[in-house]
Protein backbone atom coordinates (compact mmCIF):
# COMPACT_ATOMS: atom_id res chain seq x y z
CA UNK A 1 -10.52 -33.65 20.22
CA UNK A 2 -11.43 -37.53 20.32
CA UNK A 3 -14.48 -37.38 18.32
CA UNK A 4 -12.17 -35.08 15.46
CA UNK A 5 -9.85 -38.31 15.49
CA UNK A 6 -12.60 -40.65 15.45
CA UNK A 7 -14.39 -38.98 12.50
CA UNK A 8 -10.72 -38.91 10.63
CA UNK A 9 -10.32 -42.88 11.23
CA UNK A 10 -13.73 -43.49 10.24
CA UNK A 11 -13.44 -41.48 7.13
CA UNK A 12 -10.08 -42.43 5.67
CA UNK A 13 -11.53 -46.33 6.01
CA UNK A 14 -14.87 -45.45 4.03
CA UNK A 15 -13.45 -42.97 1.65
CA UNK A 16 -13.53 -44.14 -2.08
CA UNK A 17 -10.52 -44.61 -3.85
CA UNK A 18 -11.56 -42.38 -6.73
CA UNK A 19 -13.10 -39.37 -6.29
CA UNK A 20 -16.68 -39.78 -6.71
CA UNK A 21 -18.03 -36.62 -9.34
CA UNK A 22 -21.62 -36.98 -7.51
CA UNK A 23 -20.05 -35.60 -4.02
CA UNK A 24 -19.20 -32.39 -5.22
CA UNK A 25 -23.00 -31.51 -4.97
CA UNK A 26 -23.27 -32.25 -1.81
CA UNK A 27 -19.87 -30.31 -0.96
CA UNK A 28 -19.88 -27.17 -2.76
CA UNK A 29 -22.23 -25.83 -0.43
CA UNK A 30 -20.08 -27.00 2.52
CA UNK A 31 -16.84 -25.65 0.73
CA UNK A 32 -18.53 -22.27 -0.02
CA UNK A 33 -19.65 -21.59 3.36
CA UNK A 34 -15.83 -22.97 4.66
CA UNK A 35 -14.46 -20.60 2.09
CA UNK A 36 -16.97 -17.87 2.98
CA UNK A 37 -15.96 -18.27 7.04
CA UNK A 38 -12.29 -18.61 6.42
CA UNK A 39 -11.81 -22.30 7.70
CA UNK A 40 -11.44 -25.55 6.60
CA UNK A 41 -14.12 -27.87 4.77
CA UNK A 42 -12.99 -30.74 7.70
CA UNK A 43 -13.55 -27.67 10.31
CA UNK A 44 -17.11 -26.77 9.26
CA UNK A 45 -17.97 -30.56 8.27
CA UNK A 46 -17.00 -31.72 12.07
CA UNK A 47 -18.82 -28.45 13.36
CA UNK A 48 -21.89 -29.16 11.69
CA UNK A 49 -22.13 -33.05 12.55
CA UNK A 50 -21.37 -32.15 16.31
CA UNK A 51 -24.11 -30.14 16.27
CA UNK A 52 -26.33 -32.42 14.58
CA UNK A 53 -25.41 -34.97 17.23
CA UNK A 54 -26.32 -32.54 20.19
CA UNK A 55 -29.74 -31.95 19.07
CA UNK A 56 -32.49 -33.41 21.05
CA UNK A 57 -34.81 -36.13 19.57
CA UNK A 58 -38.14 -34.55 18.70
CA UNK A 59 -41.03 -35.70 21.03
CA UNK A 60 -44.73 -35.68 20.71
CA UNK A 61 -46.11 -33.28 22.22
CA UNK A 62 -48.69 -33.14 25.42
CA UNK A 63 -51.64 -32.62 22.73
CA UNK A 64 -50.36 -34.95 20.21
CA UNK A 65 -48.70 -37.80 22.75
CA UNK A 66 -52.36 -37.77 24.58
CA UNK A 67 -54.78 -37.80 21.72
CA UNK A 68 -52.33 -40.14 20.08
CA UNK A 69 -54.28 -42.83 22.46
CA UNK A 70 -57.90 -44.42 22.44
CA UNK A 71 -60.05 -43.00 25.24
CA UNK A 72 -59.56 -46.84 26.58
CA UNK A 73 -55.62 -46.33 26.27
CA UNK A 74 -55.92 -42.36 27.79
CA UNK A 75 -57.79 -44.16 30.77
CA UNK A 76 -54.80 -46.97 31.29
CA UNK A 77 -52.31 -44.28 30.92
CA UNK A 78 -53.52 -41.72 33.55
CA UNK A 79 -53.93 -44.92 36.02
CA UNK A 80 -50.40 -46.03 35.58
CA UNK A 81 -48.75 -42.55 35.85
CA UNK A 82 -51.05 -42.42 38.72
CA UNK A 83 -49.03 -45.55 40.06
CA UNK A 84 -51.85 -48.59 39.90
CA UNK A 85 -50.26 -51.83 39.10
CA UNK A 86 -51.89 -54.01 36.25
CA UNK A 87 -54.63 -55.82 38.53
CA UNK A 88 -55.83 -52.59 40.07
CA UNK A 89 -55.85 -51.23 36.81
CA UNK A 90 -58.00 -53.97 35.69
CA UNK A 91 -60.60 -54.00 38.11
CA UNK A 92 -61.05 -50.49 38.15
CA UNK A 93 -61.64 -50.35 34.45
CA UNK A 94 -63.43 -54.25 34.17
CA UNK A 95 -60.52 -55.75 32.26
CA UNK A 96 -58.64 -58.72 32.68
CA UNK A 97 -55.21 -58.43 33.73
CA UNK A 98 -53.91 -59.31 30.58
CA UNK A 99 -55.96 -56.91 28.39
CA UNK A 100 -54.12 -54.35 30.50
CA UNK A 101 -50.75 -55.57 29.90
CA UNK A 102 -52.07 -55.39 26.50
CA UNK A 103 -53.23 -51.86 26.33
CA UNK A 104 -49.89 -50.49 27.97
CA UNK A 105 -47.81 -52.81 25.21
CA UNK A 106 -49.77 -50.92 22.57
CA UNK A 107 -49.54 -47.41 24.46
CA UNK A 108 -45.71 -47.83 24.55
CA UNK A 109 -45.15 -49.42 21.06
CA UNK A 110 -47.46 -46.11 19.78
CA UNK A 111 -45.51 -42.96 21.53
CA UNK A 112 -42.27 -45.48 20.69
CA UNK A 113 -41.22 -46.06 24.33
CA UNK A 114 -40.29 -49.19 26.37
CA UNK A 115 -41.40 -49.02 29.97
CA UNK A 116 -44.15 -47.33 32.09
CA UNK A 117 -41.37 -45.60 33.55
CA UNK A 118 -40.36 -43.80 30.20
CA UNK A 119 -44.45 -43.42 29.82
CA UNK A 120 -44.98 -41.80 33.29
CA UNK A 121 -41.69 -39.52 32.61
CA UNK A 122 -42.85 -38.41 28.61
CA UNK A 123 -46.26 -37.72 29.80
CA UNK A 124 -45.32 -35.41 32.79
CA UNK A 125 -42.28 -33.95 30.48
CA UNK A 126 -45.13 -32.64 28.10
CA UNK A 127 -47.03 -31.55 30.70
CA UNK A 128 -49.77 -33.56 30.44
CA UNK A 129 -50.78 -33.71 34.29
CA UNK A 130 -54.20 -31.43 33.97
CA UNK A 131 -55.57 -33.85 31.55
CA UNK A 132 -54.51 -36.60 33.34
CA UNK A 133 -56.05 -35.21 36.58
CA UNK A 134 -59.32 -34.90 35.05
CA UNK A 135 -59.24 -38.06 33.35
CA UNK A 136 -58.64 -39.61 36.83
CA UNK A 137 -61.69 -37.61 38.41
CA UNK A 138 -64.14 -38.78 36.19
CA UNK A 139 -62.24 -42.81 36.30
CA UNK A 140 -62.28 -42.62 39.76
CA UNK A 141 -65.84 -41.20 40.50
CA UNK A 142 -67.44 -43.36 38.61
CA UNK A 143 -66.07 -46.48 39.84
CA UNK A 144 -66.96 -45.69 43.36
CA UNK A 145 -70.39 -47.24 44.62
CA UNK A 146 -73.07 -44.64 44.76
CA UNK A 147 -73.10 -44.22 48.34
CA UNK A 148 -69.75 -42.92 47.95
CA UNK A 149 -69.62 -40.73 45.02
CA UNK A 150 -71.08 -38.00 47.59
């Protein structure tokens, strides 16, 4: 396998010249349960950093991604995954253009994402679409002129 080969390379190039006395705590558990399945301590080691590499990233989750944000940042958010560009955004909510662009800086810099994109894709990921709705209703309804909320 490449990534066995790979790990070899980048071992032998990193691995002391003396044996360092402090690694065999960390190894004796790796070289018991090696010993205790009946492979190698490179077979188990390579097994057990694969699957360390194939484990998702944890997320935030729908509760904690959406109360993560202000009320003023929950009401930016549902409008962009809604799909309103920046100056709609702002004159539904009174804002300048630029606090917007501000708010959705610090929305994406807080969840640790980098576009509205990645925002809109998180937020439906963790199922956040009911709150969403609802915080569009009431965004919506009360921007309307009376005449029209019906």
């Amino acid at each position: 396998m490449a990534w066995k080969r790979f790990w070899d390379r980048l071992l032998r190039r990193r691995a002391p010249q003396r044996p360092d006395p402090s690694n065999d705590d960390l190894l004796a558990p790796l070289r018991r349960l090696a010993q205790d399945q009946g492979r190698s301590l490179d077979e188990v080691t390579y097994d057990l950093l694969a699957h360390s590499l194939a484990q998702p990233l944890p997320t935030l989750s729908s509760e904690r991604l959406w109360l993560a944000l202000t009320p003023r940042e929950q009401d930016v958010a549902a409008l962009v995954y809604a799909g309103y560009p920046n100056s709609q955004i702002a004159s539904l909510l009174g804002l300048s253009v630029e606090t917007v662009r501000s708010h959705i800086h610090h929305i994406l810099r807080k969840v640790k994402l980098h576009s509205k994109v990645e925002l809109n894709l998180a937020l439906q990921r963790e199922g956040s679409d009911r709150r969403i709705q609802q915080r569009l209703e009431t965004l919506l309804n009360s921007t309307q002129p009376p005449d029209e909320r019906g």
